[in-house]
Structure formats: structure tokens, C-alpha cells
N, C-alpha and C. Protein backbone atom coordinates (compact mmCIF):
# COMPACT_ATOMS: atom_id res chain seq x y z
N UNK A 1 0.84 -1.18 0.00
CA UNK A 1 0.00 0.00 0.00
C UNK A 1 0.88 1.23 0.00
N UNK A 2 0.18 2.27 -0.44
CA UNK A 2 1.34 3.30 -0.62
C UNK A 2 0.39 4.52 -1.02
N UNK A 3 0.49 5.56 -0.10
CA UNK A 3 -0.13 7.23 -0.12
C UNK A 3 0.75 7.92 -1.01
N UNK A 4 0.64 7.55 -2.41
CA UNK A 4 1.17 8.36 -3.77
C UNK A 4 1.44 9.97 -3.21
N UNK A 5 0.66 10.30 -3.37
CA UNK A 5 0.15 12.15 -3.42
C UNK A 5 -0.96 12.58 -3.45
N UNK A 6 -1.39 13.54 -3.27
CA UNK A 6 -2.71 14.17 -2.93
C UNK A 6 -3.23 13.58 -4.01
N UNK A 7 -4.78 12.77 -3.82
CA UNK A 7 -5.37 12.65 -5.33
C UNK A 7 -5.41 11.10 -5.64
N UNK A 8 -4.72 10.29 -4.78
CA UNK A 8 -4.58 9.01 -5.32
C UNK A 8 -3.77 7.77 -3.73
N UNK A 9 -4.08 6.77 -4.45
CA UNK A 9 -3.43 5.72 -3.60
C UNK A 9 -3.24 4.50 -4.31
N UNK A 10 -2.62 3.96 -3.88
CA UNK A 10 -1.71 2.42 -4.07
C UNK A 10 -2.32 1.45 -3.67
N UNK A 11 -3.26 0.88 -4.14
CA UNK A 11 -3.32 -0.58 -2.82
C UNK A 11 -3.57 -1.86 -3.55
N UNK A 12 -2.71 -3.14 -3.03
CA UNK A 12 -2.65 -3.95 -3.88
C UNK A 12 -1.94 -3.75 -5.37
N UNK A 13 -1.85 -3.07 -5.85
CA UNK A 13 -0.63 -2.69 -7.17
C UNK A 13 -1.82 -1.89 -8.38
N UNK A 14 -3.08 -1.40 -6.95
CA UNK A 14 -4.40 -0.86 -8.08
C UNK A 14 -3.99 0.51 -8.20
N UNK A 15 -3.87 1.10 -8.63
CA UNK A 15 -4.33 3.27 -8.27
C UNK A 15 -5.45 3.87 -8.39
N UNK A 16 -5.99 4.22 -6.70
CA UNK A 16 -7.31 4.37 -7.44
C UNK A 16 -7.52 6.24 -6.60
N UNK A 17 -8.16 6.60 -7.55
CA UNK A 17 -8.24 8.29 -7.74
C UNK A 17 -9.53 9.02 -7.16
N UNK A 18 -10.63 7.56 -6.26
CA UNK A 18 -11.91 8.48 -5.61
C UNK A 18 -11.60 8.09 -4.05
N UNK A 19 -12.28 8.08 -3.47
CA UNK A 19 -12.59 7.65 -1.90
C UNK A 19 -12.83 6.37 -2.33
N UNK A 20 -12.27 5.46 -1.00
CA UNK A 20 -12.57 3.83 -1.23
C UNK A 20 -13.06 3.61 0.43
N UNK A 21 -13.82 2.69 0.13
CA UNK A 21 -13.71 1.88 1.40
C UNK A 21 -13.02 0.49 1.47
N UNK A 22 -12.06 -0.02 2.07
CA UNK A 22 -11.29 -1.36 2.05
C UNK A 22 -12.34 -2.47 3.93
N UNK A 23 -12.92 -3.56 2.65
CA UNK A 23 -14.03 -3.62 3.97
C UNK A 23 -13.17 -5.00 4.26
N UNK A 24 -14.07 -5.88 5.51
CA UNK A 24 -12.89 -6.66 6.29
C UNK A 24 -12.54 -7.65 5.66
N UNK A 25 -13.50 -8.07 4.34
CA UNK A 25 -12.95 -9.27 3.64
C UNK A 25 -12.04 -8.99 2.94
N UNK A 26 -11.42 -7.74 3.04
CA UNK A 26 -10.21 -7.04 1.74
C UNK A 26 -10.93 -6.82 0.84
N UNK A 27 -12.28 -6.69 0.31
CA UNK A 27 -12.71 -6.29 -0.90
C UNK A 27 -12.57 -4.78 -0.88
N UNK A 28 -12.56 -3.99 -1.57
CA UNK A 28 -12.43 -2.33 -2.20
C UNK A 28 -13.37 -2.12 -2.87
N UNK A 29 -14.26 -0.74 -1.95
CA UNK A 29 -15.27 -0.66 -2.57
C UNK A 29 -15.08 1.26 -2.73
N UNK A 30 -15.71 1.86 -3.81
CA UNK A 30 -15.59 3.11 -3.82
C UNK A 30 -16.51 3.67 -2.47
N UNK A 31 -16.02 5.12 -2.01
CA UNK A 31 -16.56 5.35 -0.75
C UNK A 31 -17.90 6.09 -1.53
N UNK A 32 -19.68 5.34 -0.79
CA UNK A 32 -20.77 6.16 -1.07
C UNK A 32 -20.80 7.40 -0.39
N UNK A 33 -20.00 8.36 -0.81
CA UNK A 33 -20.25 9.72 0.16
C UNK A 33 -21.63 10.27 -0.39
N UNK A 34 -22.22 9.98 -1.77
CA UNK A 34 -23.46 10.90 -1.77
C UNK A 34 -24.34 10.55 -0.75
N UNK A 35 -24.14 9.71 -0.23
CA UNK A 35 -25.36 9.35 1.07
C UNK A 35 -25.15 10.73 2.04
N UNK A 36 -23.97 11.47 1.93
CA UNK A 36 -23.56 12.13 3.16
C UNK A 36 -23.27 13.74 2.27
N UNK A 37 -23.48 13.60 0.88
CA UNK A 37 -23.66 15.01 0.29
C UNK A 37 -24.29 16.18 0.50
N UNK A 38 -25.62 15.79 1.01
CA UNK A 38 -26.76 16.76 1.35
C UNK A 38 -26.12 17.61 3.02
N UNK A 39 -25.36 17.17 3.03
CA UNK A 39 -24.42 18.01 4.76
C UNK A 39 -23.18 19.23 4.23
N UNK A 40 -22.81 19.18 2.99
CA UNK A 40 -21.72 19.72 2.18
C UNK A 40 -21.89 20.91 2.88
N UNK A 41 -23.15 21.64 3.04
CA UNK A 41 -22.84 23.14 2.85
C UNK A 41 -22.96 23.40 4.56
N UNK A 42 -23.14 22.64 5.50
CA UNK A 42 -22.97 22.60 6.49
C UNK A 42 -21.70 22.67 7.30
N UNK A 43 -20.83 21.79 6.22
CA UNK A 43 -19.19 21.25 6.65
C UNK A 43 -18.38 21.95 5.53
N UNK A 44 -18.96 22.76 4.69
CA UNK A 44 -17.74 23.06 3.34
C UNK A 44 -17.19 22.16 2.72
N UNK A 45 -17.41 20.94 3.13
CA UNK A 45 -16.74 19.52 2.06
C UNK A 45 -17.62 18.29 2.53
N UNK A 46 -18.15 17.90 1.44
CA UNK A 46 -18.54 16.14 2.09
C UNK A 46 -18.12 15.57 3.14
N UNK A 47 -18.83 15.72 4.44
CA UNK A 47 -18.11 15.01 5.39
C UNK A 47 -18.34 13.54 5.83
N UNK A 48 -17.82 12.58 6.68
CA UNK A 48 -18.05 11.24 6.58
C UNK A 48 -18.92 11.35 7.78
N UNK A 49 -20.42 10.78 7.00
CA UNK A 49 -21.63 11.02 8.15
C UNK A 49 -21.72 9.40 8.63
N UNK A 50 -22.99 9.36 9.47
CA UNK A 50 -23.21 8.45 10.44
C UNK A 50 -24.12 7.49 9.03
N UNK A 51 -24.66 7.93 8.11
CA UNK A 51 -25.04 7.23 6.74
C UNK A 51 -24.30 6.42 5.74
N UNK A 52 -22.92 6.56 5.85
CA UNK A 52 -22.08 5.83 5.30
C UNK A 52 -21.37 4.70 6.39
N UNK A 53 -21.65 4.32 7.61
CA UNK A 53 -21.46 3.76 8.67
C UNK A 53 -22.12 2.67 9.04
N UNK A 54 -23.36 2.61 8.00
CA UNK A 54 -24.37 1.63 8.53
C UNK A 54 -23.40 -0.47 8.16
N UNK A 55 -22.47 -0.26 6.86
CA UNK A 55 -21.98 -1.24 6.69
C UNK A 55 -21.35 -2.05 8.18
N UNK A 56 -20.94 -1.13 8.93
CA UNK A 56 -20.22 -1.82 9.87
C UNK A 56 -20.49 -2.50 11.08
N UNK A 57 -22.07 -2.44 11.25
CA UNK A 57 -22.60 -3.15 11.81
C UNK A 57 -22.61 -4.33 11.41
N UNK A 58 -23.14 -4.97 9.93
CA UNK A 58 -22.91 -6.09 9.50
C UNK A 58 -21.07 -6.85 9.37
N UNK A 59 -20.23 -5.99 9.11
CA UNK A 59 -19.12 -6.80 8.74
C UNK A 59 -18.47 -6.64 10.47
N UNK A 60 -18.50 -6.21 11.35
CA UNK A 60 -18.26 -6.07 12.27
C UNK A 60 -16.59 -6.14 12.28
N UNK A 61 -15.97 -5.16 12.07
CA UNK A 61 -14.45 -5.03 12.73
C UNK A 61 -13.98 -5.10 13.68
N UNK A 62 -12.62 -5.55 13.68
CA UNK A 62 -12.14 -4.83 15.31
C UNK A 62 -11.25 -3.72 15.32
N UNK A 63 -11.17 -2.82 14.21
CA UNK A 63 -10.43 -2.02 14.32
C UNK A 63 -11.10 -1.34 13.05
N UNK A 64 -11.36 0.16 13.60
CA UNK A 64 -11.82 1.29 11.94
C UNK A 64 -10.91 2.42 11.74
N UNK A 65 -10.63 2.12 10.31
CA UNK A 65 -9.51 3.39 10.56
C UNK A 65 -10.27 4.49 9.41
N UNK A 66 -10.11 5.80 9.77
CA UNK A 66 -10.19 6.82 9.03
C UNK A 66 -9.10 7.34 8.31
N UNK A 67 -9.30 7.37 7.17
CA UNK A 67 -7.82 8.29 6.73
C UNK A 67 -8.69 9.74 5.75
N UNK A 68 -8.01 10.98 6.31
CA UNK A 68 -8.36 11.92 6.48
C UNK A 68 -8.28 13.00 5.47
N UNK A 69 -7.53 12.11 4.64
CA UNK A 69 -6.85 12.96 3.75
C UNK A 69 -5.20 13.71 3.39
N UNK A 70 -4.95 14.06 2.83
CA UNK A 70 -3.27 14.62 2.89
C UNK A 70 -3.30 15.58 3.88
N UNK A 71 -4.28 16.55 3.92
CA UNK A 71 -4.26 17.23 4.90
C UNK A 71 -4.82 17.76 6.29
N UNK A 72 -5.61 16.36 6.27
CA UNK A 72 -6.38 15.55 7.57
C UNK A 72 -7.38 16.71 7.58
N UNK A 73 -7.83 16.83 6.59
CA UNK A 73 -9.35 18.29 6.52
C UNK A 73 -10.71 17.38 6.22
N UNK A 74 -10.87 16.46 5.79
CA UNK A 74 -12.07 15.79 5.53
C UNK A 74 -12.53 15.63 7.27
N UNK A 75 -14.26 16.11 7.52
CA UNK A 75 -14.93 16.29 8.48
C UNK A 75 -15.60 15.08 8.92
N UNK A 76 -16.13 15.04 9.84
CA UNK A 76 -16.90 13.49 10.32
C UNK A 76 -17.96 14.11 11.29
N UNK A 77 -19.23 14.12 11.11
CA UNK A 77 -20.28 14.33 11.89
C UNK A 77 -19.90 13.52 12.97
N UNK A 78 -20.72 14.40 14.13
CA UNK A 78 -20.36 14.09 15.59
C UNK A 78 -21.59 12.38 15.46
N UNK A 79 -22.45 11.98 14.82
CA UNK A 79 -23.14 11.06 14.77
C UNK A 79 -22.33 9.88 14.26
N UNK A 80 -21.53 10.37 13.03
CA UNK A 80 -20.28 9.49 12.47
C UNK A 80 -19.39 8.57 13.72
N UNK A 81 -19.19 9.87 14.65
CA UNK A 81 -17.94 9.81 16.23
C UNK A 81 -18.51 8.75 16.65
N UNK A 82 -19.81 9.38 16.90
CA UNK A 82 -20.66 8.33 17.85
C UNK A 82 -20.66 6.68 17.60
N UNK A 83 -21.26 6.31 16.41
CA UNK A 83 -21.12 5.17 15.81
C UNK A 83 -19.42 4.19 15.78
N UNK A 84 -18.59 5.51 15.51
CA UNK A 84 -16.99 5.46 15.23
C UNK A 84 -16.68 4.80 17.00
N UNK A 85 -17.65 5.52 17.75
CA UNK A 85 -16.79 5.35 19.39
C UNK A 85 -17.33 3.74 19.69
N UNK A 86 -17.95 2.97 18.84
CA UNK A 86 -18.31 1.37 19.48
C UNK A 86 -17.51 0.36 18.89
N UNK A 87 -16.11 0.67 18.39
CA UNK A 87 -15.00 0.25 18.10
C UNK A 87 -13.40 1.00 18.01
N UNK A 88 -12.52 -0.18 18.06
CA UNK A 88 -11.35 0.80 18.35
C UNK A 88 -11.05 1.38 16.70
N UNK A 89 -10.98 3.14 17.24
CA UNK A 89 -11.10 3.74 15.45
C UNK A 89 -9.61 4.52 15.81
N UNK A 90 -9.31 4.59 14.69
CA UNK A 90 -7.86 5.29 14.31
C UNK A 90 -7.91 6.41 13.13
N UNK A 91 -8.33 7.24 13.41
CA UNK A 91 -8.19 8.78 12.68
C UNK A 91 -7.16 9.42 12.44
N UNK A 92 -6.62 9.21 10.97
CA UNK A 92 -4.85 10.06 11.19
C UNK A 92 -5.77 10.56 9.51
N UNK A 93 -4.41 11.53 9.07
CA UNK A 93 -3.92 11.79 7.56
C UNK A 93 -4.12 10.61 7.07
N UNK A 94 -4.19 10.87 5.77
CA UNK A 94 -4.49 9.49 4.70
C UNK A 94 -3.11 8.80 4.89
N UNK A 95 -1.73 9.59 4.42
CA UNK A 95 -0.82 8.66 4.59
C UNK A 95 -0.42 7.80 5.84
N UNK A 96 -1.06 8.84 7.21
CA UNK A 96 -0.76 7.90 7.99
C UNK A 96 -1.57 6.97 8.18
N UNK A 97 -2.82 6.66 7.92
CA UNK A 97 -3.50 5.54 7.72
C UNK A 97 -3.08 4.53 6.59
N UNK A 98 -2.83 4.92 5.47
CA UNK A 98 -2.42 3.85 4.64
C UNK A 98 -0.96 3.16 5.37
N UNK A 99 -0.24 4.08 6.05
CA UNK A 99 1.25 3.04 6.72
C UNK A 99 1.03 1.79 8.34
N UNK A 100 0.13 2.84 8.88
CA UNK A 100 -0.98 1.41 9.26
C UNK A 100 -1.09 0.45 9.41
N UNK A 101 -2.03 0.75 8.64
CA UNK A 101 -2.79 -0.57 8.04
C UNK A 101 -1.88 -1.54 7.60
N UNK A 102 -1.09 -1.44 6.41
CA UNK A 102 -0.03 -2.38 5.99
C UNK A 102 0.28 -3.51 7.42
N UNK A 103 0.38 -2.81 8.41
CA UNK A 103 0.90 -3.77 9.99
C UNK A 103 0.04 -4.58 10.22
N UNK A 104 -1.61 -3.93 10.43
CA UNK A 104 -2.68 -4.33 10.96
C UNK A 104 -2.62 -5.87 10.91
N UNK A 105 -3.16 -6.86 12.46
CA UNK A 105 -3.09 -7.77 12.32
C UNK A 105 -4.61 -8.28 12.58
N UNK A 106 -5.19 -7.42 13.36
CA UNK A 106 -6.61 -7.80 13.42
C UNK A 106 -7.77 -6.98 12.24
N UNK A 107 -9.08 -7.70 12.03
CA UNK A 107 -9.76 -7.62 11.16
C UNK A 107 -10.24 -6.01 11.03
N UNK A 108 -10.15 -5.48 10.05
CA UNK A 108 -10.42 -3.71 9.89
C UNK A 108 -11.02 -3.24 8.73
N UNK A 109 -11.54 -2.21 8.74
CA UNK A 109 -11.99 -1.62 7.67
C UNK A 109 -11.08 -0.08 7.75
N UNK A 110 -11.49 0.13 6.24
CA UNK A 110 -10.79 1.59 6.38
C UNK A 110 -11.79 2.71 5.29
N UNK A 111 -11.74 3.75 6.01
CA UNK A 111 -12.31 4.75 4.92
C UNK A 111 -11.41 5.82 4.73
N UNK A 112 -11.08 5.90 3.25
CA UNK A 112 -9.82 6.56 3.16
C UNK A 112 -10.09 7.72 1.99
N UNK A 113 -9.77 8.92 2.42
CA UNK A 113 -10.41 9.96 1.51
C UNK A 113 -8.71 10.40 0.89
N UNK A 114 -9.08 10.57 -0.15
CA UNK A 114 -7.84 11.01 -1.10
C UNK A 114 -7.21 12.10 -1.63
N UNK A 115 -8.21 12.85 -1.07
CA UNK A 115 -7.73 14.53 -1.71
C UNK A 115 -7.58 15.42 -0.03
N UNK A 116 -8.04 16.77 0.05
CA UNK A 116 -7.91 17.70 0.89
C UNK A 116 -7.18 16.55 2.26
């Protein structure tokens, strides 16, 4: 895995250029932020709401990591926190989430935003 530059990421030998979610079976899925669009003008940027969260009840992790972006500016509704606080969550910069993870030995998901 590897935090290219603003705009992109490495994972598995893919490059991929939107928001992903990496869920616990290792599948990669693009991140649904329009669920969490209609908050934009609230937060000044798509922030990661408590609507894009509902997956993780079903795949159940033991570890959620946020990655924040290059410049750890992507927002998270306090409802997001809430949901975020019934597992151990790890909120850094995108790159420091993508260096991470690479270690991670227990089962995780990650939502990893790629730009700001």
C-alpha cells in the first residue's frame, strides 16, 4: 500500500483516484459519500456522516480506521464519532492511515479519503 500524493493511492498494485472503502474481507469498494452530500454546505466539504457507517454493523471489525486525507481536513459528523466510538477507530492523515494498516493484524476496515 502506498499514499502516492494528494489525489490518489496504491493498494494492492491498483491506483485508485476516488474515496474507497477497504471492507474486512479485503474487498475495495468506492466510498458512497453521496449518502452524506446533502451536509456539504454545512461542513464546506462532504463530510463522513453516520449514513455511510451503517456497513459496519454487518461486517463487524475490530479495528476502523479513518484516513483523512493529505491534509487531515475531511470532516466526520459528531453522529459518524458516535457510531466510530463502538469500536477501536484510528483517525490520522491518509498517509498515515495507509502506513498502518499495511501492519494491521486484526480484522479492519478503512475509509480513506484522497484529496484535501
Amino acid at each position: 500500500m502506498e499514499a502516492l500524493a494528494f489525489g490518489c493511492v496504491i493498494i494492492q498494485d491498483k491506483k485508485y483516484e476516488k474515496d474507497i472503502v477497504i471492507h474486512a474481507n479485503g474487498r475495495i469498494s468506492k466510498r458512497k459519500k453521496k449518502k452524506s452530500k446533502p451536509l456539504e454546505p454545512k461542513y464546506g466539504h462532504t463530510p463522513l456522516s453516520e449514513k455511510e457507517l451503517v456497513f459496519l454493523e454487518k461486517e463487524r471489525p475490530e479495528v476502523v480506521y479513518v484516513g483523512t486525507g493529505y491534509n487531515a481536513a475531511l470532516p466526520i459528523t459528531p453522529r459518524a464519532l458516535a457510531i466510530l466510538a463502538n469500536y477501536e477507530t484510528i483517525i490520522l492523515s491518509t498517509p498515515e492511515v495507509i502506513s498502518k494498516i499495511e501492519a494491521e493484524k486484526n480484522k479492519y476496515v478503512a475509509i480513506v479519503h484522497v484529496t484535501c
